[in-house]
Protein backbone atom coordinates (compact mmCIF):
# COMPACT_ATOMS: atom_id res chain seq x y z
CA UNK A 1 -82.61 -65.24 -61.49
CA UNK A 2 -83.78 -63.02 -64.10
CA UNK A 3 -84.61 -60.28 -61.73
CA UNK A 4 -80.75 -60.18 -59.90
CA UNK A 5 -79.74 -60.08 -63.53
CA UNK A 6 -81.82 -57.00 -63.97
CA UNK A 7 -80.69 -55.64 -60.66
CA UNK A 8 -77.20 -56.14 -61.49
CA UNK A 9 -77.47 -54.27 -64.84
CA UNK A 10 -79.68 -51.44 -63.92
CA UNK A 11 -76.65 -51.48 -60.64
CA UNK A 12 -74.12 -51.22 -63.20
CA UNK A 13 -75.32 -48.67 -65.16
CA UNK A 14 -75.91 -46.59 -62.04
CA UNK A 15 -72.42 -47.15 -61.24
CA UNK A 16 -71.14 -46.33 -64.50
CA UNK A 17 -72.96 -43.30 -64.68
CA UNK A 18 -71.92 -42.24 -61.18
CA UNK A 19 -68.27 -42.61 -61.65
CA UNK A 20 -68.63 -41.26 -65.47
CA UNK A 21 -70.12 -37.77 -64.25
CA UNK A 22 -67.43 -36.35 -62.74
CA UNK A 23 -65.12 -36.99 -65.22
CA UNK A 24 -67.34 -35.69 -67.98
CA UNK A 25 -67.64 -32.31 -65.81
CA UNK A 26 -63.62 -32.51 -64.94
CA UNK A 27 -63.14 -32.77 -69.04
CA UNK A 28 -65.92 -29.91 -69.54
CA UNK A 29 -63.76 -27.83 -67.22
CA UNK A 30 -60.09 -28.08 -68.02
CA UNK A 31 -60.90 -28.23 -71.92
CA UNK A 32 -62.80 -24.76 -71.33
CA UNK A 33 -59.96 -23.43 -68.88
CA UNK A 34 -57.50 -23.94 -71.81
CA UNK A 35 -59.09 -22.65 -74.46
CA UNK A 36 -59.49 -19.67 -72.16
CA UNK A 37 -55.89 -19.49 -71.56
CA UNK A 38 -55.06 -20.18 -75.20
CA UNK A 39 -57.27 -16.86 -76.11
CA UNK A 40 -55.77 -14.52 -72.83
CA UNK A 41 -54.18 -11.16 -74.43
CA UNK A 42 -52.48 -10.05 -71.35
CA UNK A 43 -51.56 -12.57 -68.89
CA UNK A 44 -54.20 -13.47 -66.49
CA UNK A 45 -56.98 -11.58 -68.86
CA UNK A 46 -59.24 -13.14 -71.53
CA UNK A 47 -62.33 -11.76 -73.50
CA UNK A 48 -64.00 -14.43 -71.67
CA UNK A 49 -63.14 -17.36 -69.05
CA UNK A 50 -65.21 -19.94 -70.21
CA UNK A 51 -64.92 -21.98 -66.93
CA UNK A 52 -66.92 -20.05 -65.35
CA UNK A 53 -70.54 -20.67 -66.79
CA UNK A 54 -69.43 -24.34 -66.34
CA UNK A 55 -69.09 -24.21 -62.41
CA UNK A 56 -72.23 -21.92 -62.72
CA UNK A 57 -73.98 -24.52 -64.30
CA UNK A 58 -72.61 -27.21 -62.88
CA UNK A 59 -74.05 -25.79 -59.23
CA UNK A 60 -77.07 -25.08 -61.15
CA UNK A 61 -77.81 -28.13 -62.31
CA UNK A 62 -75.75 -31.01 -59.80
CA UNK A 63 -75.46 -28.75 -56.58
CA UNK A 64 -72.30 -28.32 -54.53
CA UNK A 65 -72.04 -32.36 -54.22
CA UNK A 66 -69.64 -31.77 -57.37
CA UNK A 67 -67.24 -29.35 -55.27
CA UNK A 68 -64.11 -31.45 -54.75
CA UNK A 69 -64.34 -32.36 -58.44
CA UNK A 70 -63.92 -28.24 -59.18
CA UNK A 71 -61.46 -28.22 -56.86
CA UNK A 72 -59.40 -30.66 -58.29
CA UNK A 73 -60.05 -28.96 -61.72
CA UNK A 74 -58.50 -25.48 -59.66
CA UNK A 75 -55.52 -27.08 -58.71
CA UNK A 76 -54.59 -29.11 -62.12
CA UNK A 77 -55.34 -25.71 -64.00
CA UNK A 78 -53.24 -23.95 -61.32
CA UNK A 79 -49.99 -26.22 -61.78
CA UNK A 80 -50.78 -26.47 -65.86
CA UNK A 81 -50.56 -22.00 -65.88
CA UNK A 82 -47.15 -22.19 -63.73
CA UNK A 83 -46.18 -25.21 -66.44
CA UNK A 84 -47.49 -22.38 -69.16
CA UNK A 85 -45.96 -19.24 -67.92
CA UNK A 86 -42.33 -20.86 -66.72
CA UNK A 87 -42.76 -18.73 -62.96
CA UNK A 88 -41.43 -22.25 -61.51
CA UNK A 89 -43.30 -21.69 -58.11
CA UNK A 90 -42.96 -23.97 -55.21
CA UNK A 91 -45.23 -27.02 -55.17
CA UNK A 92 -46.49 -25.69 -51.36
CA UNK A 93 -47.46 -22.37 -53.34
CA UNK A 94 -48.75 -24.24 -56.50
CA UNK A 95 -51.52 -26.23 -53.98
CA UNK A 96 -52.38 -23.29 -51.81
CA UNK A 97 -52.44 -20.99 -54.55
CA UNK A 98 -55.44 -23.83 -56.29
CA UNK A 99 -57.13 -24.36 -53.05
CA UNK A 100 -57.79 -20.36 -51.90
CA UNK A 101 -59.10 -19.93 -56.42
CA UNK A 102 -61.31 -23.15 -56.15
CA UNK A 103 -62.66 -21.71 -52.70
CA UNK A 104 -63.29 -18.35 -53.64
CA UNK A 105 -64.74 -19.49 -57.76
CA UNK A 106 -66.79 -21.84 -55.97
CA UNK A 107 -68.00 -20.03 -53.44
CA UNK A 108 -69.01 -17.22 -55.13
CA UNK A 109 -71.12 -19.15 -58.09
CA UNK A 110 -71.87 -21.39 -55.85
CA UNK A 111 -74.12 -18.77 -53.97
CA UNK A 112 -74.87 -17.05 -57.52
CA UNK A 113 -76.62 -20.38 -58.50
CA UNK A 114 -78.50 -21.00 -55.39
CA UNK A 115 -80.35 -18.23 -55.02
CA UNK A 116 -81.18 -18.70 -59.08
CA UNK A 117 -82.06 -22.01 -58.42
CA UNK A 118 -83.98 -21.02 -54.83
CA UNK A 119 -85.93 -18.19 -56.70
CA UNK A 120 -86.41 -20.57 -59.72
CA UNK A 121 -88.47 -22.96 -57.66
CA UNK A 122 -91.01 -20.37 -56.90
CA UNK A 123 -92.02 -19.94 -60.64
CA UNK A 124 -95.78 -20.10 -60.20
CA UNK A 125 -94.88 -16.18 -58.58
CA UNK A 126 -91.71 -15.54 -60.15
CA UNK A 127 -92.30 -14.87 -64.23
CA UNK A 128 -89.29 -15.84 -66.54
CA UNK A 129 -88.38 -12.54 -67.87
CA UNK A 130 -87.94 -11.67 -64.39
CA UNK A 131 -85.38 -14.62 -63.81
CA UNK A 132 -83.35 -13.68 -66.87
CA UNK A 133 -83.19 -10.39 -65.54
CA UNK A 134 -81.94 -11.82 -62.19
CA UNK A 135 -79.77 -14.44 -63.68
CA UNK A 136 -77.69 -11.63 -65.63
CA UNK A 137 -77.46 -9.68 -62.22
CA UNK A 138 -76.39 -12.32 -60.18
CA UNK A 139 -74.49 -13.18 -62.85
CA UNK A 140 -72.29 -9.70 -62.48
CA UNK A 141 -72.25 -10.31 -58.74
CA UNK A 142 -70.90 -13.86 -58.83
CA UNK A 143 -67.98 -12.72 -60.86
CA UNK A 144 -67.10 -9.55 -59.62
CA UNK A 145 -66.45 -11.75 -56.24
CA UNK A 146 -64.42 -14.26 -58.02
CA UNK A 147 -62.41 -11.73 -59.42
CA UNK A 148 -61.70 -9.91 -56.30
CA UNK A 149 -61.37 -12.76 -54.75
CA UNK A 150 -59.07 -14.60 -57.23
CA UNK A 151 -56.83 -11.58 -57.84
CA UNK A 152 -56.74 -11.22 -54.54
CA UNK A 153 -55.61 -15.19 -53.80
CA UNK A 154 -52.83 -14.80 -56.41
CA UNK A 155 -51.46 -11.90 -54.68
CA UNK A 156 -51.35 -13.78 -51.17
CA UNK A 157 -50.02 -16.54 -52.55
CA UNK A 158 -47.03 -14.48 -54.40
CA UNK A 159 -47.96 -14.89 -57.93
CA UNK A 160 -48.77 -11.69 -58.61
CA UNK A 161 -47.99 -8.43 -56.65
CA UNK A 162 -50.78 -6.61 -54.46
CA UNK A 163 -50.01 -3.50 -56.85
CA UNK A 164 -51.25 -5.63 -59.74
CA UNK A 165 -54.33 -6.58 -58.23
CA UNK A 166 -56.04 -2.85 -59.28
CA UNK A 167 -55.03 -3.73 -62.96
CA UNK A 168 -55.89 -7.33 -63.15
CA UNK A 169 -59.35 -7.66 -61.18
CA UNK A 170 -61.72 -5.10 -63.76
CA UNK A 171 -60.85 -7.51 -66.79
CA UNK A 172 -60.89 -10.23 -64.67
CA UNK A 173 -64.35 -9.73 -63.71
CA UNK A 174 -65.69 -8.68 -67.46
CA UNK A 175 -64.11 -12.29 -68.48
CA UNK A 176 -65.76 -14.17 -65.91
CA UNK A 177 -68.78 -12.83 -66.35
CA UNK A 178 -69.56 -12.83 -69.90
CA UNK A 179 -68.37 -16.64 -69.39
CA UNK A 180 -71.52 -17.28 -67.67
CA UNK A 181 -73.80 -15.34 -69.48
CA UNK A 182 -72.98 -17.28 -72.65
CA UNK A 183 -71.71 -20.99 -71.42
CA UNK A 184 -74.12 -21.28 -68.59
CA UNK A 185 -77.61 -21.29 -70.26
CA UNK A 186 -75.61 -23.67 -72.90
CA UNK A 187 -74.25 -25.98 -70.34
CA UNK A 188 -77.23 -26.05 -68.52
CA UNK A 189 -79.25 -26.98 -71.92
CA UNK A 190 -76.83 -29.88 -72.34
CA UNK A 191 -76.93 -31.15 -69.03
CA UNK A 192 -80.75 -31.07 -68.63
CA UNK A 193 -80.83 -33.79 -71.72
CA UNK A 194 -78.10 -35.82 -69.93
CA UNK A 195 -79.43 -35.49 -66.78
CA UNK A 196 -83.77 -34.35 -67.26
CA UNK A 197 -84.42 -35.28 -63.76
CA UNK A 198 -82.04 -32.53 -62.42
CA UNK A 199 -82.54 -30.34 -65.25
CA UNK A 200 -86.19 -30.77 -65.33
CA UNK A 201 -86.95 -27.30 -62.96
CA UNK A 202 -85.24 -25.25 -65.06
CA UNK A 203 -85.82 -26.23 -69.10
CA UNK A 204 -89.38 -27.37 -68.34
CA UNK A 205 -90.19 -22.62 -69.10
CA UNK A 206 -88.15 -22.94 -72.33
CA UNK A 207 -88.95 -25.88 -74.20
CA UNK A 208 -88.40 -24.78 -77.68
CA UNK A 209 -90.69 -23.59 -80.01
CA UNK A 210 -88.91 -24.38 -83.29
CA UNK A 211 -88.04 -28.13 -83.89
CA UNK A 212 -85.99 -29.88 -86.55
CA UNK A 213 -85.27 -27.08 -88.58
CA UNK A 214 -82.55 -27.72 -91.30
CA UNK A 215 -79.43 -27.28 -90.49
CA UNK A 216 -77.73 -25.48 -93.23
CA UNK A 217 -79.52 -22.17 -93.21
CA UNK A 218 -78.44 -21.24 -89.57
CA UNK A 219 -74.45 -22.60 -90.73
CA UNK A 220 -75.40 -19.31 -93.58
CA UNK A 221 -76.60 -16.78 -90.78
CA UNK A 222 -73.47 -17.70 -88.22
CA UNK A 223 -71.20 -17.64 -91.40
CA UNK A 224 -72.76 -14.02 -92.20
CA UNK A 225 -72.33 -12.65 -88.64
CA UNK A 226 -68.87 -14.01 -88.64
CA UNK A 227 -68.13 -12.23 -90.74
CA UNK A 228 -69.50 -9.28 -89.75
CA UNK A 229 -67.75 -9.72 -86.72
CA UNK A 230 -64.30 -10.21 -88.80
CA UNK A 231 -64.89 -7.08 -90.84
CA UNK A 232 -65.66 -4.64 -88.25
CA UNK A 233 -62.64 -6.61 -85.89
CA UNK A 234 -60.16 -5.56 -89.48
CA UNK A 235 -61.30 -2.02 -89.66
CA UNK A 236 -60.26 -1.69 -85.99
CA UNK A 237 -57.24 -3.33 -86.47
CA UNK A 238 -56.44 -0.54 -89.29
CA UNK A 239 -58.07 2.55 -87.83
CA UNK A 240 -56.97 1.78 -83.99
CA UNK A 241 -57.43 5.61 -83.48
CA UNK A 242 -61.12 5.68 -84.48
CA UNK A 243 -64.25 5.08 -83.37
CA UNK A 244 -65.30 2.19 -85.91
CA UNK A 245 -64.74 -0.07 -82.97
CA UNK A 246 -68.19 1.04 -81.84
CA UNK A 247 -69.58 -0.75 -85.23
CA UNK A 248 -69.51 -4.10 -83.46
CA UNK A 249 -72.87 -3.46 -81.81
CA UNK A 250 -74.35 -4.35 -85.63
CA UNK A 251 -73.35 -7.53 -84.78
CA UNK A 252 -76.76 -7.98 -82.56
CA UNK A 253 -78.76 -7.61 -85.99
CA UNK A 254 -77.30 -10.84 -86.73
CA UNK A 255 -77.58 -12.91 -83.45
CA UNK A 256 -81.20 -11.78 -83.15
CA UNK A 257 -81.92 -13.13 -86.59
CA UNK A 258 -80.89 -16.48 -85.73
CA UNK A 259 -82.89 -16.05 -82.13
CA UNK A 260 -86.05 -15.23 -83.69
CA UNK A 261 -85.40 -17.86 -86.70
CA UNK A 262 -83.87 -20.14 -84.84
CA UNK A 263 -84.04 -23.02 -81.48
CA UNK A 264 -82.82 -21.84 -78.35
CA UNK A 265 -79.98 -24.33 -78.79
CA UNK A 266 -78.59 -23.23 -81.91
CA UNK A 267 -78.94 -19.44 -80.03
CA UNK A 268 -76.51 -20.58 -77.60
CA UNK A 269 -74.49 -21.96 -79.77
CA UNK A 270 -74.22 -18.75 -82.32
CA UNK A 271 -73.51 -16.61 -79.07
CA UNK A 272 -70.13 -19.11 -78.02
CA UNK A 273 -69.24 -19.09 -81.11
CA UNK A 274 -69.45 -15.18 -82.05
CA UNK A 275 -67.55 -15.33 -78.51
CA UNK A 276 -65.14 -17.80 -79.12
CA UNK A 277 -64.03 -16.11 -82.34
CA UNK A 278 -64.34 -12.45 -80.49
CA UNK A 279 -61.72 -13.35 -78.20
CA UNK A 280 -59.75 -14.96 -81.20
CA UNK A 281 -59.57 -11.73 -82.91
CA UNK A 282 -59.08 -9.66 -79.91
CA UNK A 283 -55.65 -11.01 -79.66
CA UNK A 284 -54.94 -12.34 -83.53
CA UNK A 285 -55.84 -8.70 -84.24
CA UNK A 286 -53.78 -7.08 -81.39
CA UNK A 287 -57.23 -5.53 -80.16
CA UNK A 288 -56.21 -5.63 -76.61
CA UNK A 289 -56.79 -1.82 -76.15
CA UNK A 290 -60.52 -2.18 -76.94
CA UNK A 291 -61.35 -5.60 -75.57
CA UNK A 292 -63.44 -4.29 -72.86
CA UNK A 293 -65.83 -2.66 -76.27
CA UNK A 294 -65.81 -6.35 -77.41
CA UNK A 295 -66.66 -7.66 -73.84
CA UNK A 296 -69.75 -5.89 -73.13
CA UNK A 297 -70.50 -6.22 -76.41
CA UNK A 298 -71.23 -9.98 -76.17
CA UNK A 299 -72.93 -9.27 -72.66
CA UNK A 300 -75.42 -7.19 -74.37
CA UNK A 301 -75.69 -9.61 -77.22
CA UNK A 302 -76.45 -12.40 -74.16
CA UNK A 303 -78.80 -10.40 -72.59
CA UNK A 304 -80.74 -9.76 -75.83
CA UNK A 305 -80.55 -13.79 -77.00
CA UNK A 306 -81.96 -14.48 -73.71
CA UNK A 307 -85.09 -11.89 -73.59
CA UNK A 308 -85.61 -11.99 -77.21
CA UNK A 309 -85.84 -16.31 -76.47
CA UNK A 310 -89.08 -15.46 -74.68
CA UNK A 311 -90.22 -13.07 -76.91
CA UNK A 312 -92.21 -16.22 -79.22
CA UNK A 313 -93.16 -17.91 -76.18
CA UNK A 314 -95.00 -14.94 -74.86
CA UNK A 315 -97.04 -14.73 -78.42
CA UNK A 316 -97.52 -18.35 -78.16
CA UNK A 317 -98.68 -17.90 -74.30
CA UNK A 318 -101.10 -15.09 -75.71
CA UNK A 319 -102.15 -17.38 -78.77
CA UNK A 320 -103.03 -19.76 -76.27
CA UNK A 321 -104.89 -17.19 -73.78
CA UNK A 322 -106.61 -15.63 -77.21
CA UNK A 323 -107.92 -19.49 -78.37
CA UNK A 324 -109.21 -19.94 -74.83
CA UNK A 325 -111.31 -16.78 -74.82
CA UNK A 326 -112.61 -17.66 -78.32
CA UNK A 327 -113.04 -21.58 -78.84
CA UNK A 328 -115.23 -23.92 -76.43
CA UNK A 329 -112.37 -26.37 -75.11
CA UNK A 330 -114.43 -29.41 -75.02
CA UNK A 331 -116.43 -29.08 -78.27
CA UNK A 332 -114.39 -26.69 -80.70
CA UNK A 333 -116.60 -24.10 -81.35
CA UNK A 334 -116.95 -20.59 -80.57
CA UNK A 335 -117.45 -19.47 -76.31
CA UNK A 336 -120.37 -17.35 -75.89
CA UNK A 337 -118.23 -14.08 -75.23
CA UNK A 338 -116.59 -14.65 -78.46
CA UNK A 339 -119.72 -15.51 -80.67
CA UNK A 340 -122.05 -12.39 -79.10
CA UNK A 341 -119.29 -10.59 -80.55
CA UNK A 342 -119.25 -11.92 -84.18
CA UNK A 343 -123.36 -11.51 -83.81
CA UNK A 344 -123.03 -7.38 -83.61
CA UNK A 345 -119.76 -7.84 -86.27
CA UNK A 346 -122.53 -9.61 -88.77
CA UNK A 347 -125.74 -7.85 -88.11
CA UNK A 348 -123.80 -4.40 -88.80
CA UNK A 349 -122.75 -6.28 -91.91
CA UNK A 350 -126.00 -8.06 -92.91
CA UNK A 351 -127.58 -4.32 -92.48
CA UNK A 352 -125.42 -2.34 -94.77
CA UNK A 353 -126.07 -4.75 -97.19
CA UNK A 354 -129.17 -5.05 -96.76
CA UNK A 355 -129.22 -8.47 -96.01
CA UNK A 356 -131.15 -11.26 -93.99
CA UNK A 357 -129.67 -12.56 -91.04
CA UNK A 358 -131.17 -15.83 -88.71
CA UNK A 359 -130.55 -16.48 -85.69
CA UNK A 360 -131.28 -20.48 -84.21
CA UNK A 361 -130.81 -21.47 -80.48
CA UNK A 362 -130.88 -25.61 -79.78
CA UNK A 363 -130.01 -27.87 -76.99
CA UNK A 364 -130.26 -31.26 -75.81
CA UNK A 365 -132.98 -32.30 -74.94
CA UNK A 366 -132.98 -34.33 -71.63
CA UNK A 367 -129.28 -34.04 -71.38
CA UNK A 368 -129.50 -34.02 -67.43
CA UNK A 369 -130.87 -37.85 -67.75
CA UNK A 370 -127.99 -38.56 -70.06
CA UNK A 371 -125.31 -37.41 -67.30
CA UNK A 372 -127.52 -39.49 -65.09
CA UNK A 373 -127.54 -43.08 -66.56
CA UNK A 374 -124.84 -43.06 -68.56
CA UNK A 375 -122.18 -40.45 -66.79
CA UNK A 376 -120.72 -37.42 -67.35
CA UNK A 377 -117.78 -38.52 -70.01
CA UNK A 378 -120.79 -40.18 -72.50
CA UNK A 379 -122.12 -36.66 -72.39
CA UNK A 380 -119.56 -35.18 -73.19
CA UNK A 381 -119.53 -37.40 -76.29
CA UNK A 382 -122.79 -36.48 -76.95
CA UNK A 383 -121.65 -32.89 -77.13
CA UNK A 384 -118.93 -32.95 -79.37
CA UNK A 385 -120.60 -35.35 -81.92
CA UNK A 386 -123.48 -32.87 -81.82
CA UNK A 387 -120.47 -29.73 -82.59
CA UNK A 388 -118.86 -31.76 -84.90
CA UNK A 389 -122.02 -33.16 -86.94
CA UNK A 390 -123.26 -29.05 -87.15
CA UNK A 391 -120.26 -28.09 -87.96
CA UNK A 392 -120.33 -30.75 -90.85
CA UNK A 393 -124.09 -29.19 -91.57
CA UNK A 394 -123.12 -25.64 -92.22
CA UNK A 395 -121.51 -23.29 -94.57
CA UNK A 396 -118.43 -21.75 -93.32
CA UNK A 397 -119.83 -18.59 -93.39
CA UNK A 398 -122.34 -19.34 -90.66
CA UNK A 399 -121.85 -19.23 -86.91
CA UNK A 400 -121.82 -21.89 -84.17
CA UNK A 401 -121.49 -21.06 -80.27
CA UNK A 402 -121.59 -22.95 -77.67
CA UNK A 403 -123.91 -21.15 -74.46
CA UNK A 404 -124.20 -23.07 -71.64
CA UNK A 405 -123.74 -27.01 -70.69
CA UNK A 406 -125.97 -28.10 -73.54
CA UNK A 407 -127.32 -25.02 -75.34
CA UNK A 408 -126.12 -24.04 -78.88
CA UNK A 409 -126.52 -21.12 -81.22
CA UNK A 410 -126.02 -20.33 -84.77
CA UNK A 411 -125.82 -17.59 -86.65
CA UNK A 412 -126.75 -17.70 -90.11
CA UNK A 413 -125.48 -14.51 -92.25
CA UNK A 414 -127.97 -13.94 -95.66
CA UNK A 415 -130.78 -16.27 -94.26
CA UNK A 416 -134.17 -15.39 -93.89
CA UNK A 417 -136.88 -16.91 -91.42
CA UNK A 418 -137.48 -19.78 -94.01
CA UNK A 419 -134.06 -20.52 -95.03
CA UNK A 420 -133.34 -20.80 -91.33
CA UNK A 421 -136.09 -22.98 -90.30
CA UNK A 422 -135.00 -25.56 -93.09
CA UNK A 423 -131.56 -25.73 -91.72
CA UNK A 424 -133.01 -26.70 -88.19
CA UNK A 425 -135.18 -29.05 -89.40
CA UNK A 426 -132.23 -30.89 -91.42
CA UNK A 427 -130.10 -30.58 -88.38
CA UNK A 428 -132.87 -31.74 -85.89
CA UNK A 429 -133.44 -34.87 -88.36
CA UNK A 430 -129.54 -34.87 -88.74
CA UNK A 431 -129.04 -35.35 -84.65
CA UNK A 432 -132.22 -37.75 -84.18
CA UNK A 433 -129.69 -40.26 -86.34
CA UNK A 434 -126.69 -39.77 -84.18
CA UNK A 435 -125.61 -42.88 -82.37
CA UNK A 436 -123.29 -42.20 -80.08
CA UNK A 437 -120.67 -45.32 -78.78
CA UNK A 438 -121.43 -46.30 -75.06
CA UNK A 439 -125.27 -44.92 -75.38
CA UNK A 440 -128.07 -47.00 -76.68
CA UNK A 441 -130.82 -43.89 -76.19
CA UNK A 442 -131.43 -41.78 -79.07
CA UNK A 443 -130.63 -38.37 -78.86
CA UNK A 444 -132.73 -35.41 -79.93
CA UNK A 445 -132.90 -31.95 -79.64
CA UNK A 446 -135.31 -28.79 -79.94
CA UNK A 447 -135.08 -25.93 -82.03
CA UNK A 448 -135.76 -21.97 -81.71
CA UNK A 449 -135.48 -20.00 -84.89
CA UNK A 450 -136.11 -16.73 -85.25
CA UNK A 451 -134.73 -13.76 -87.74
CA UNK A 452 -132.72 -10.81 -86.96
CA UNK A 453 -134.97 -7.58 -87.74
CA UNK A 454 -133.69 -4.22 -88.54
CA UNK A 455 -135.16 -2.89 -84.95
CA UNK A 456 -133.68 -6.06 -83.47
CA UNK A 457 -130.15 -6.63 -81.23
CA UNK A 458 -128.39 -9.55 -80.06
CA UNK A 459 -130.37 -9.38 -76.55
CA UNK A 460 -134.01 -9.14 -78.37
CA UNK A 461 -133.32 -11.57 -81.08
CA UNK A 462 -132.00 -14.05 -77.97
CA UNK A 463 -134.97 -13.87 -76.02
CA UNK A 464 -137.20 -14.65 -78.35
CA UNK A 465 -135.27 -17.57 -80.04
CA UNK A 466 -135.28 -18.45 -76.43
CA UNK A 467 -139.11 -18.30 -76.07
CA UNK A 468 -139.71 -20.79 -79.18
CA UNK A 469 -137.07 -23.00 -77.69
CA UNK A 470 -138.85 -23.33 -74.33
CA UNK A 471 -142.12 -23.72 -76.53
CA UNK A 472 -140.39 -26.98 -78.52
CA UNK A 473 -139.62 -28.30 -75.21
CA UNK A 474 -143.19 -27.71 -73.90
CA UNK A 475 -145.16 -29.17 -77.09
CA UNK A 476 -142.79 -32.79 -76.48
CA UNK A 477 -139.63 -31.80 -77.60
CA UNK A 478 -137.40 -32.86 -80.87
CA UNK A 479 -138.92 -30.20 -83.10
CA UNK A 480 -138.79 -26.63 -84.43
CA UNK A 481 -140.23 -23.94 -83.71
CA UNK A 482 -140.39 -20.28 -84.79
């Protein structure tokens, strides 16, 4: 009984969050058409249609199962503009007029998102800054066919006249387009928490770098580039004749100091926002004659949030490639490329000083039997709590490497032959007490020292730290010898 109860809850939640989706996304839609409308300053024309990155996203993120719910979003929109503008057209018109702009706007982001989405699923050949750079083309593309095509619809359907179309289609395009640029990465962001398993392809390359950062210094940086944004807008506003409207590029100082001190999240956010209130002032202002400035404005400022994004996670990708060339991953100390390296660095060093400098070259002794009884994940314990118990041994100043499977090599800067040999012999007494958990044998290890002469290099001073070592192994092991 207690499992139908637990089929009939996990059923009900299903249901509940099957039937609440497309209402969500119907809400998303019509709140974003409005405040679209709301911010138009000629009829038909906004800085941005908002609308857009949310069908972009929405086929991004759902697929095209979600189409009848945009097309019921085209036609409510369609009825609420006639309600809006009083043209009183026919309810026959009203419905055709929603079904050809829901066909086209669908169509064409529709496509726009699949081959994103197509391409994006080929990642392990397809780098990131190369999808940015194809998500902001077929960005361009998707909405220069919605605007043709929507213009186009509006004139066949008798809203508009086929003379108007020339005029209306440029601005309508710029709108739609810098409404994906900036809503869809946001929407799609959103969505992929609501929703991980659809999401998952997509925000899997940009998990964020920066977590809970405080809140209140980014509210200071999107207050300061608001009002940059504000007193550039009023100097346009009052020198309409001049070129100060070209002063609103500044306003990418400000976005890319919140991208680089900033999450990706908030990023989005600043760039609707600096939108949102663009458009705002475009109109409050009277700025129509230089809204298309504004418009590419923001698409530059997109384009720049959304490269400069992957800007850390390329140094972090590097940091990562850089600690992998340098550090053993299984015991934490140096790789042998990285340590030969440090050995020239030092014995330049120890020379113009005029200092000693050791060399010592250990491994395991009868570590092949270990693998052999015991398995390969007990010697791997072996190896770390060997690293970690040298590491614990040494000054910070001296060297550890790791050479081969069990082979080790230190490097001791300002010790001579004798100050070497007595840091072997502690260590090889220091190792013969290890007990490792899992392993009831002992485990030992043998020791070649030898000191880095003036006439010496790293290959001459290795071989014959290598000779002594093969010696130790030959006169029974667990000792030192140089």
């Amino acid at each position: 009984m207690a499992v139908n109860q637990d089929v009939l809850s996990i059923y009900d939640k299903w249901m509940r969050a099957i039937s609440l989706r497309p209402i969500l996304v119907a809400c998303a839609w019509l709140i974003m058409w409005r405040a679209a409308a709301l911010m138009e300053y000629e009829p038909h024309v906004s800085v941005w249609f908002p609308p857009s990155g949310v069908t972009f996203a929405i086929f991004l993120v759902l697929g095209w199962s979600y189409l009848p719910v945009l097309i019921l979003c085209s036609i409510t929109a369609t009825f609420w503009e006639n309600s809006i503008y009083g043209a009183n057209q026919s309810f026959t018109t009203l419905v055709s007029t929603g079904l050809l702009f829901a066909g086209i706007h669908s169509f064409a982001y529709w496509l726009g998102a699949s081959l994103l989405k197509q391409i994006s699923a080929e990642q392990d050949t397809v780098k990131v800054p190369n999808l940015i750079l194809l998500f902001l083309i077929l960005a361009v593309c998707s909405s220069l066919v919605a605007a043709i095509g929507g213009s186009t619809a509006l004139a066949m359907t008798g809203i508009i006249d086929y003379s108007d179309i020339m005029q209306l289609w440029v601005p309508w395009w710029v709108g739609d387009l810098i409404g994906v640029v900036v809503i869809t990465p946001l929407i799609v962001s959103i969505l992929g928490k609501f929703y991980p398993s659809e999401g998952r392809w997509l925000i899997k390359h940009f998990k964020p770098l920066l977590d809970d950062l405080p809140l209140k210094p980014f509210i200071y940086k999107l207050i300061t580039a608001g009002l940059i944004l504000l007193s550039i807008s009023m100097l346009v506003a009052a020198y309409p004749s001049s070129q100060i409207v070209f002063m609103v590029f500044f306003l990418g100082i400000a976005q890319m100091w919140i991208v680089f001190t900033e999450t990706a999240s908030r990023s989005f956010i600043s760039l609707a926002v600096l939108s949102t209130l663009t458009a705002v002032l475009v109109d409050v202002l009277g700025l129509s004659e230089r809204a298309m400035v504004y418009q590419f404005t923001i698409y530059l400022l997109a384009a720049n949030t959304y490269f400069g994004l992957w800007v850390p996670h390329i140094l972090v990708d590097n940091q990562k490639l850089r600690r992998l060339s340098e550090q053993d991953i299984l015991t934490d100390v140096q790789t042998r490329q990285f340590f030969i390296r440090n050995v020239h660095d030092e014995v330049v060093r120890a020379r113009r000083y005029n200092q000693p400098i050791s060399m010592i070259l250990f491994d395991i002794d009868k570590f092949k039997v270990i693998n052999d009884n015991y398995g390969h994940i007990i010697g791997d314990k072996v190896l770390i709590a060997i690293a970690n118990l040298v590491k614990q041994e040494i000054r910070p100043s001296d060297k550890i490497g790791r050479f081969g499977g069990d082979e080790f090599m230190l490097l001791l800067p300002g010790d001579d032959l004798p100050g070497a040999l007595q840091v072997a012999e502690r260590l090889c007494e220091a190792i013969g007490k290890l007990r490792v958990h899992g392993m009831s044998d002992i485990v030992t290890c043998s020791f070649g020292v030898t000191e880095i002469k003036d006439n010496d290099n790293f290959v001459s001073a290795f071989e014959q730290a290598d000779k002594l070592l093969l010696e130790a192994k030959k006169e029974g092991r667990h000792r030192v010898k140089s």
